[in-house]
Protein backbone atom coordinates (compact mmCIF):
# COMPACT_ATOMS: atom_id res chain seq x y z
CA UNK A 1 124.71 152.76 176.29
CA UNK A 2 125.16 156.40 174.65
CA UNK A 3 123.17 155.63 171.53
CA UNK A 4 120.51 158.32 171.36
CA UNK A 5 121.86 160.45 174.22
CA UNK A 6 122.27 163.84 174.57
CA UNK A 7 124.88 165.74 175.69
CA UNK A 8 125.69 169.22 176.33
CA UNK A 9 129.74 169.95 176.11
CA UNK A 10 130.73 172.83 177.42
CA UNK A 11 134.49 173.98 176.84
CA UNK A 12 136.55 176.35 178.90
CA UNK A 13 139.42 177.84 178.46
CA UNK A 14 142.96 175.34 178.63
CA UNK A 15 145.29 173.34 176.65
CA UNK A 16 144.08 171.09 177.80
CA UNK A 17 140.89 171.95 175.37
CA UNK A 18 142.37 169.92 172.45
CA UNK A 19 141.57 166.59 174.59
CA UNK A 20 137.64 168.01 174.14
CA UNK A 21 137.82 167.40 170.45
CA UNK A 22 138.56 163.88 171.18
CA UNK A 23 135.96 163.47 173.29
CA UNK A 24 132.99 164.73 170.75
CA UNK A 25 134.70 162.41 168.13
CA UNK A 26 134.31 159.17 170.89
CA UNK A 27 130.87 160.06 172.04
CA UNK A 28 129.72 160.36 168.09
CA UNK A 29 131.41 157.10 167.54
CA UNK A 30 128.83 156.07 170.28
CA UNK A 31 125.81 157.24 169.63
CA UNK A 32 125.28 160.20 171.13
CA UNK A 33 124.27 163.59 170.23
CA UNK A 34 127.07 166.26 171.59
CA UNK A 35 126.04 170.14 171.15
CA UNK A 36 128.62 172.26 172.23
CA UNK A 37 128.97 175.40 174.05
CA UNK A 38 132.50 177.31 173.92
CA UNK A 39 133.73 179.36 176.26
CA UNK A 40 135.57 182.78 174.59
CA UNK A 41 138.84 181.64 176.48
CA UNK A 42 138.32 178.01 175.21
CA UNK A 43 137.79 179.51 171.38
CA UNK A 44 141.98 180.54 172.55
CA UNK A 45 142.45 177.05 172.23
CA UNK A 46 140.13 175.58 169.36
CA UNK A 47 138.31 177.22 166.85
CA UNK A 48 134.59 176.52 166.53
CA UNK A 49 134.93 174.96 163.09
CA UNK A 50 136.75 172.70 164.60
CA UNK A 51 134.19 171.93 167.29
CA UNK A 52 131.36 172.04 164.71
CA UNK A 53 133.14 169.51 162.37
CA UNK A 54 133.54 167.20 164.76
CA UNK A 55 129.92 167.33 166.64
CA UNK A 56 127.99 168.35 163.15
CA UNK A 57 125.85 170.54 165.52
CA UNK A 58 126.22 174.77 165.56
CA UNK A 59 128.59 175.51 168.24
CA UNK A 60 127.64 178.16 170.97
CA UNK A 61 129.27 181.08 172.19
CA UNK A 62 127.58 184.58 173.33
CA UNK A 63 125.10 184.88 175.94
CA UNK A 64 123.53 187.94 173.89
CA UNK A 65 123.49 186.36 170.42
CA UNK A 66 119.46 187.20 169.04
CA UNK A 67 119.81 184.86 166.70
CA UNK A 68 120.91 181.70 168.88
CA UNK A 69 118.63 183.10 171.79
CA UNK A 70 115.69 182.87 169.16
CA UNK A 71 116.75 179.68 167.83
CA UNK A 72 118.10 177.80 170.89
CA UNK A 73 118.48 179.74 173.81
CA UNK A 74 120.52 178.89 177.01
CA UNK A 75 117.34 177.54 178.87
CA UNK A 76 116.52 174.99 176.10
CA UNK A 77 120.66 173.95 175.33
CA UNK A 78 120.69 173.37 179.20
CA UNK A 79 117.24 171.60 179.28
CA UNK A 80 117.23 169.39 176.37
CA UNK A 81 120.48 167.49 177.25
CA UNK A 82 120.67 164.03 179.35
CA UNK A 83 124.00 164.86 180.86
CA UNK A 84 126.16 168.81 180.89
CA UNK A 85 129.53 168.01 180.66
CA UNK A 86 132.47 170.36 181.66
CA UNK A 87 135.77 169.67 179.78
CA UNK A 88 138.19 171.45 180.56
CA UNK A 89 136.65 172.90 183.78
CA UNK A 90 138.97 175.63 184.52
CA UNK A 91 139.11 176.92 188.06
CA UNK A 92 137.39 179.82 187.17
CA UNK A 93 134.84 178.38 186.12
CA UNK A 94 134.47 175.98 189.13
CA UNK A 95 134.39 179.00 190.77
CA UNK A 96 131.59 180.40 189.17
CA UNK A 97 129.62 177.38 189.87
CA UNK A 98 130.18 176.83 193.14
CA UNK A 99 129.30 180.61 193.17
CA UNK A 100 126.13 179.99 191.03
CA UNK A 101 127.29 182.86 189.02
CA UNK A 102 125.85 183.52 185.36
CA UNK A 103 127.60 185.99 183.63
CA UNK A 104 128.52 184.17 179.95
CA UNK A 105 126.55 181.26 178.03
CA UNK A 106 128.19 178.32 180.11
CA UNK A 107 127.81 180.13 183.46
CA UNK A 108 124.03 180.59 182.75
CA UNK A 109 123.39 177.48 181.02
CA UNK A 110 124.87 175.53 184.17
CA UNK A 111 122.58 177.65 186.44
CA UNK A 112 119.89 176.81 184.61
CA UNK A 113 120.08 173.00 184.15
CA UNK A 114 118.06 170.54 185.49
CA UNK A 115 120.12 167.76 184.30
CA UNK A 116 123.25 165.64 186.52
CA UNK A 117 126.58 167.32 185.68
CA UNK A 118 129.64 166.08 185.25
CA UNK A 119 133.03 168.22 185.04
CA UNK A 120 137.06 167.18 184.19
CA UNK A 121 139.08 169.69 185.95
CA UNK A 122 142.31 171.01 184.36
CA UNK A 123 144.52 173.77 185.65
CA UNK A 124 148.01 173.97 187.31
CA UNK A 125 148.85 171.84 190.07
CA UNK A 126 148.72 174.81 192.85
CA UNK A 127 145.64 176.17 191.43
CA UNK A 128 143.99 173.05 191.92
CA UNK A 129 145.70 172.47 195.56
CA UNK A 130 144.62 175.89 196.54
CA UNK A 131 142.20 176.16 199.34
CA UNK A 132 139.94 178.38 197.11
CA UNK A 133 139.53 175.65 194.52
CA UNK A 134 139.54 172.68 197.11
CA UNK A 135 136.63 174.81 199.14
CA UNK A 136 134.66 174.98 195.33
CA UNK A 137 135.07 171.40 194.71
CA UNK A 138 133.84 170.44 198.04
CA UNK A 139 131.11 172.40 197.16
CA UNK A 140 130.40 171.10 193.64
CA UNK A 141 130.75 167.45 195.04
CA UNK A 142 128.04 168.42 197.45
CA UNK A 143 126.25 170.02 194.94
CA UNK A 144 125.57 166.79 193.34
CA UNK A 145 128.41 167.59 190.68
CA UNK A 146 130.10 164.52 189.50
CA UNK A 147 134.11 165.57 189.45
CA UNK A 148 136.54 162.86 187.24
CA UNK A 149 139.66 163.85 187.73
CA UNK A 150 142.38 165.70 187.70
CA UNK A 151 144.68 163.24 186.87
CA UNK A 152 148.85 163.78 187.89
CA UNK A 153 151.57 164.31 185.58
CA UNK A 154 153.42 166.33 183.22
CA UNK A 155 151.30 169.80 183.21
CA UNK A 156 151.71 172.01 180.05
CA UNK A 157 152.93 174.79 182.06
CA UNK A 158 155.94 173.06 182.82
CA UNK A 159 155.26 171.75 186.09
CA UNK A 160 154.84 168.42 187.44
CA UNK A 161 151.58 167.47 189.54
CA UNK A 162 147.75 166.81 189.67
CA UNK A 163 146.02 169.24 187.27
CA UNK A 164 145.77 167.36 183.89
CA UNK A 165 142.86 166.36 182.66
CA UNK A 166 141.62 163.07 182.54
CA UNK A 167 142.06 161.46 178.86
CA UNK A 168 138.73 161.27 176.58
CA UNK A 169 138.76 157.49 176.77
CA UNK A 170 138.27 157.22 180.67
CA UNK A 171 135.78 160.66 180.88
CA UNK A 172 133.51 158.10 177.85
CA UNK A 173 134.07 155.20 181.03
CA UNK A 174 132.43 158.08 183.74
CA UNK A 175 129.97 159.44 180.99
CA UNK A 176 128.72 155.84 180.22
CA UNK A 177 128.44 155.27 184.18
CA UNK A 178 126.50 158.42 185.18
CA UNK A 179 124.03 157.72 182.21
CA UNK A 180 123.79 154.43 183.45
CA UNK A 181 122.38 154.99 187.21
CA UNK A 182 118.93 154.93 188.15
CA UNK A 183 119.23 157.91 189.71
CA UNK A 184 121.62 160.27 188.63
CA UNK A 185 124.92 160.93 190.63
CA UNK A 186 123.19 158.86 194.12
CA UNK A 187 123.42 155.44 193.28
CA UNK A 188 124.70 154.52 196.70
CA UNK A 189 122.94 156.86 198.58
CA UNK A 190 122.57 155.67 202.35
CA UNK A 191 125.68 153.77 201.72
CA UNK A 192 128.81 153.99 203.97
CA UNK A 193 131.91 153.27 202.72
CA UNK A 194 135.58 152.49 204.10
CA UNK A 195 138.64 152.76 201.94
CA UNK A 196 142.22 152.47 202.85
CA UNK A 197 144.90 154.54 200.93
CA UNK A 198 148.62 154.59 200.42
CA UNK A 199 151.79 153.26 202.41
CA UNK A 200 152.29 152.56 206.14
CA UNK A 201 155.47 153.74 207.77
CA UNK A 202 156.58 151.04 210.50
CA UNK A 203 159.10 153.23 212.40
CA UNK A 204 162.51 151.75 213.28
CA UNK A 205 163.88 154.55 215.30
CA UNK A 206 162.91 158.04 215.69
CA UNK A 207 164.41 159.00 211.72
CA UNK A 208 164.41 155.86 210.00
CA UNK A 209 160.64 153.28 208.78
CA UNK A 210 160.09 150.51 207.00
CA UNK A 211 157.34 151.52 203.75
CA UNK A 212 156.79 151.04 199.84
CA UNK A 213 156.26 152.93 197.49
CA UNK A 214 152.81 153.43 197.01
CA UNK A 215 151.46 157.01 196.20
CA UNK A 216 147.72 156.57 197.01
CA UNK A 217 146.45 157.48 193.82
CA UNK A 218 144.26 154.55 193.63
CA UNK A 219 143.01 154.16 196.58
CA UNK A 220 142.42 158.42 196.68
CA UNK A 221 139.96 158.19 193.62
CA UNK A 222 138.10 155.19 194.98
CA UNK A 223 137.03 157.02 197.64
CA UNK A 224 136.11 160.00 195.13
CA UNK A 225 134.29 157.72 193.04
CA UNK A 226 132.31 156.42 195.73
CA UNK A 227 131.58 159.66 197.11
CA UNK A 228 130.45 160.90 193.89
CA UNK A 229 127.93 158.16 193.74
CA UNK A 230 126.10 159.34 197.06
CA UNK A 231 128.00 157.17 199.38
CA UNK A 232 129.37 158.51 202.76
CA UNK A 233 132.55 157.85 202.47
CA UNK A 234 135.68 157.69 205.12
CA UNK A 235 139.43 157.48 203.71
CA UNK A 236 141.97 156.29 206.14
CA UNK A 237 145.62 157.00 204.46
CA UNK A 238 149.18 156.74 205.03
CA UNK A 239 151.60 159.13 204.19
CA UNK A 240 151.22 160.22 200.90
CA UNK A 241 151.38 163.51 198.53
CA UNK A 242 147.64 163.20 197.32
CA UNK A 243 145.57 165.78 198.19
CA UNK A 244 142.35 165.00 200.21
CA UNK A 245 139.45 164.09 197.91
CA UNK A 246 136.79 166.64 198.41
CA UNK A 247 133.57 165.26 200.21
CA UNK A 248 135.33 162.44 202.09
CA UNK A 249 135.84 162.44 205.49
CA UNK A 250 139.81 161.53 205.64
CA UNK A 251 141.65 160.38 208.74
CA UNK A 252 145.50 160.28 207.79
CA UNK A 253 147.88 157.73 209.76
CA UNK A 254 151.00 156.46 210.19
CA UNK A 255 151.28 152.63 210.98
CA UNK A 256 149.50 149.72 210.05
CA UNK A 257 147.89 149.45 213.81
CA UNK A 258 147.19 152.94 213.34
CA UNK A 259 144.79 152.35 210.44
CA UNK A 260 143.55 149.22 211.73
CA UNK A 261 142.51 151.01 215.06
CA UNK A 262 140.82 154.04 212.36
CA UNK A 263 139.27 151.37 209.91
CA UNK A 264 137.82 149.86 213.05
CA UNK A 265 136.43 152.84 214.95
CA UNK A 266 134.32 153.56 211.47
CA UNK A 267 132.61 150.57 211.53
CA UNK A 268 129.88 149.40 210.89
CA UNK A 269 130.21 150.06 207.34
CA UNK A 270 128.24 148.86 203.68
CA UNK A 271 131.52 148.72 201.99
CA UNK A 272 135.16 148.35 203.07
CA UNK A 273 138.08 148.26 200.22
CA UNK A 274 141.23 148.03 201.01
CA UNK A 275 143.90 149.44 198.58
CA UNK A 276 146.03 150.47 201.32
CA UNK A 277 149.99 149.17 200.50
CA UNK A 278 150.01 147.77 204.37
CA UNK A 279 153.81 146.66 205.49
CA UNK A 280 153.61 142.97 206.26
CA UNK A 281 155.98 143.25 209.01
CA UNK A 282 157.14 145.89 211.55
CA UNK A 283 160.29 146.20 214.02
CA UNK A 284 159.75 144.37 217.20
CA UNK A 285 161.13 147.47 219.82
CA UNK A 286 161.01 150.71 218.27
CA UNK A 287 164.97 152.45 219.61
CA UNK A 288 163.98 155.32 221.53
CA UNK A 289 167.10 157.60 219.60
CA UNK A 290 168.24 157.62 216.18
CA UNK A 291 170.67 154.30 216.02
CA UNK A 292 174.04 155.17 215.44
CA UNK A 293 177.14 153.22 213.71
CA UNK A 294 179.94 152.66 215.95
CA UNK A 295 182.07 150.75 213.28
CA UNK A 296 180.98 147.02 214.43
CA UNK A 297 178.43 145.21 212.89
CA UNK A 298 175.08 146.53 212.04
CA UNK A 299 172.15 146.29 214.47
CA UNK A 300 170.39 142.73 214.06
CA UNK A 301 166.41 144.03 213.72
CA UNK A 302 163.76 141.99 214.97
CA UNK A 303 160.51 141.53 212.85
CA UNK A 304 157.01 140.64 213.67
CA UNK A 305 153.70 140.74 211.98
CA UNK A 306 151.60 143.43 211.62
CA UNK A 307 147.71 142.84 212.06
CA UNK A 308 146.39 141.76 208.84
CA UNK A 309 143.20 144.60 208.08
CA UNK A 310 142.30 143.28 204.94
CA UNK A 311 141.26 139.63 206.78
CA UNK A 312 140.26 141.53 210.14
CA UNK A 313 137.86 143.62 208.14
CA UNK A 314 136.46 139.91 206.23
CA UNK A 315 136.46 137.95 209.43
CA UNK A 316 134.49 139.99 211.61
CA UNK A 317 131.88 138.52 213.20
CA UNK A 318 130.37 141.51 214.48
CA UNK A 319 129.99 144.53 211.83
CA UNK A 320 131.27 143.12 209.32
CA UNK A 321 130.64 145.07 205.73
CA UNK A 322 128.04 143.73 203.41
CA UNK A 323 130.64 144.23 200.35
CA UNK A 324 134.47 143.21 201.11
CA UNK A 325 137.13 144.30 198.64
CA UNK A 326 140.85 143.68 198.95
CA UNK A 327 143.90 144.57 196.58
CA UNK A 328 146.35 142.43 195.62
CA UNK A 329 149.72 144.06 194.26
CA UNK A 330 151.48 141.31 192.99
CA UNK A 331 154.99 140.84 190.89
CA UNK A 332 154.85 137.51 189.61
CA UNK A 333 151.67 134.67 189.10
CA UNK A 334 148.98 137.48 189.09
CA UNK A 335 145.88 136.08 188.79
CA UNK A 336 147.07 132.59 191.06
CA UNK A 337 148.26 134.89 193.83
CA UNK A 338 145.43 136.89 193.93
CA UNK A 339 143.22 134.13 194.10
CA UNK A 340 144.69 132.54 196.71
CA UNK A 341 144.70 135.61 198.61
CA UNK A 342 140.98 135.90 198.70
CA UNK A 343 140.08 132.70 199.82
CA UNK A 344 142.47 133.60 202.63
CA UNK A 345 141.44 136.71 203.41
CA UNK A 346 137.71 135.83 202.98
CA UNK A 347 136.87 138.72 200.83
CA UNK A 348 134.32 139.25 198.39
CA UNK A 349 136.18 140.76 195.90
CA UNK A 350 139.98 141.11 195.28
CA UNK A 351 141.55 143.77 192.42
CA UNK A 352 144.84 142.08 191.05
CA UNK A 353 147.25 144.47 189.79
CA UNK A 354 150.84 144.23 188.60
CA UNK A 355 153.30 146.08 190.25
CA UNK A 356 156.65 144.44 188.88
CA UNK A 357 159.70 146.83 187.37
CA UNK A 358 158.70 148.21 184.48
CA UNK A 359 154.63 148.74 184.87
CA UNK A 360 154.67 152.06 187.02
CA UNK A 361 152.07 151.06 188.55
CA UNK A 362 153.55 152.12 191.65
CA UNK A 363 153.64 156.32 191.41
CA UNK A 364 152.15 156.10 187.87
CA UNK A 365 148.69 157.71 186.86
CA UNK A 366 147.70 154.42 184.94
CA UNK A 367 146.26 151.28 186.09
CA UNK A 368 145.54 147.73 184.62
CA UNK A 369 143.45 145.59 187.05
CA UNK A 370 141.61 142.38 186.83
CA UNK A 371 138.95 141.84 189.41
CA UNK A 372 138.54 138.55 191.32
CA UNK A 373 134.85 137.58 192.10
CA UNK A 374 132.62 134.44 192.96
CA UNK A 375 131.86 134.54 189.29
CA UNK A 376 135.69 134.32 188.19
CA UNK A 377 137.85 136.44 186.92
CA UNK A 378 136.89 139.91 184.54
CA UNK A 379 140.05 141.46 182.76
CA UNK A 380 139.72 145.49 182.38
CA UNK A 381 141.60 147.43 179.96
CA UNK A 382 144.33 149.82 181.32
CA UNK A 383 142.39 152.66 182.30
CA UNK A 384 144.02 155.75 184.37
CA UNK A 385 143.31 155.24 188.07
CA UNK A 386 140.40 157.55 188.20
CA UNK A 387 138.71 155.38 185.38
CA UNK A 388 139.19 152.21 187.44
CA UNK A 389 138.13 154.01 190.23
CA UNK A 390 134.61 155.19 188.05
CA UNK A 391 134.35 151.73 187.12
CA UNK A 392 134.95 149.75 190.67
CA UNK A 393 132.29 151.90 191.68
CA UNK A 394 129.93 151.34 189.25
CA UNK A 395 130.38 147.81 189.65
CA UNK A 396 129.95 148.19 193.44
CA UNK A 397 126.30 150.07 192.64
CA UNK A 398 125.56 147.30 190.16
CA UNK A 399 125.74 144.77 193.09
CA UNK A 400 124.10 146.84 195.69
CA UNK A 401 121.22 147.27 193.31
CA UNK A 402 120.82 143.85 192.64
CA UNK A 403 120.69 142.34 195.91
CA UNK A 404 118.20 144.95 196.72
CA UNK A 405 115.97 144.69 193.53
């Protein structure tokens, strides 16, 4: 797909800059033709010989160079590319975007593009969570930029959080994808789209719930995804640490009739997916005040069933979404269970993923996921969760467009 394709790399200042040098070396490997511009704080990071060894093109740096301006100036580097990537995109640099500043060779050459853009943010996880950088993304997203990432983790400043950058190998997964669409970053434009996020808390008394441990990563960078792709999307979540994705419209909840009630006020809806960790069961009378031991036996706790969304959404027979997609977090007989599971649920689509001890699925930034269709079963290689989430929603587009070709 990236054989004869040209992209523009520009490199700002991070450690997480060295991850760059992988990517030129993957994209080459592919086909495609990767000029380079670095930044003077990325050159803090990795030298230009570096850079230039690994793209075998001239690497750019100063706005005011005569020599590159003659040769190749900033209108023609911005121009003559398919696809601008930012990686590392600092959030200075965001900043200057969303600005539409111009004051260095990247700035400018960003301004000047007529070309989709695509950006991997890295910086520390506060930086990122700050209302400055949230308020630039929102307006990048709007923009039309294409944002993959920032993944969660260990950050090199010693902190823990989301801020890394996404790995080369699942930024070559979003690259591949935004080359791919007919149009540019709107592939499911005029689409509206429904996903479900995180845990539900099932309260027993006023202190204590029933939950899981899901941490709504997933289910957080579907709705990015999708929103990157033109849709307008709505993400109804349950408690959970993830920041809001910008350019989604997110209603946070607490119970599993809570988000039913949410998911079903949205409708109608093109797509609904459900990767919301829903608690099967809840207690049957709430206490009114925190239940206290008074040395007998512990309190015998009703259970009943909570309303199934996943099948509710499926079943309608009014407003029902063209497109149907279920999870199915499973610990033993994967592929069986999840099977079974959509024909029950009368879905279109289920995503199997293992969630047994030992596969951190759970809380953990990586994913491996096999998705369930009419046409059988397709096994995807572990990706991080924002690549599944890049490629769930290029294989949502994929379907869209055919039906409507």
């Amino acid at each position: 797909m990236l054989s004869g394709k040209r992209i523009l790399l520009i490199i700002a200042g991070g450690i997480a800059a060295y991850k760059s040098l992988e990517l030129i070396r993957r994209l080459s490997e592919r086909g495609a033709g990767v000029r380079c511009i670095l930044t003077k704080a990325g050159a803090e990071f990795v030298t230009p010989l570096s850079v230039s060894a690994l793209s075998g093109e001239k690497v750019y740096q100063d706005l005011f160079d005569l020599t590159d301006e003659a040769e190749m100036g900033h209108i023609r580097l911005s121009r003559e590319a398919d696809l601008v990537v930012v990686a590392p995109a600092t959030a200075d640099l965001m900043a200057k975007m969303a600005s539409g500043q111009a004051n260095d060779l990247a700035s400018t050459a960003l301004l000047a593009t007529d070309k989709p853009v695509l950006i991997a943010p890295a910086m520390n996880v506060e930086m990122w969570s700050h209302a400055a950088t949230q308020r630039n993304a929102a307006t990048l997203a709007a923009d039309g930029v294409t944002l993959v990432g920032p993944a969660s983790g260990d950050l090199a400043c010693g902190e823990v959080g989301q801020g890394r950058m996404v790995e080369a190998a699942d930024l070559v997964v979003a690259i591949e994808e935004k080359l791919g669409r007919a149009s540019s970053t709107q592939q499911l434009s005029g689409k509206r789209a429904l996903v479900t996020s995180g845990p539900t808390r099932e309260a027993i008394d006023p202190v204590r719930y029933l939950s899981n441990h899901s941490s709504g990563k997933q289910g957080h960078a579907i709705a990015a995804a999708l929103a990157a792709a033109g849709a307008d999307t709505t993400l109804v979540t349950g408690p959970t640490a993830e920041p809001d994705p910008a350019g989604v419209k997110t209603i946070r909840i607490e119970s599993a009739r809570e988000m039913l009630a949410a998911c079903e006020a949205e409708l109608p809806t093109d797509i609904a997916i459900c990767a919301a960790a829903v608690a099967d069961w809840r207690i049957a009378e709430e206490a009114g005040s925190k239940m206290k031991k008074n040395g007998g036996a512990p309190p015998s706790l009703e259970m009943i069933e909570n309303p199934d969304i996943l099948a509710t959404l499926s079943q309608a027979k009014n407003n029902r979404p063209q497109l149907v997609i279920g999870f199915a977090a499973e610990t033993n007989d994967l592929i069986e269970n999840a099977t079974s599971k959509r024909a029950r649920k009368q879905c279109d689509w289920i995503v199997a993923n293992d969630v047994s001890t030992g596969t951190d699925t759970f809380g953990g930034d990586e994913n491996t996921v096999h998705l369930i269709t009419d046409s059988g079963v397709e096994n995807w290689p572990r990706l991080s969760k924002t690549g599944v989430a890049n490629q769930l929603a290029s294989r949502i587009s994929g379907w869209f467009s055919d039906r409507e070709a």
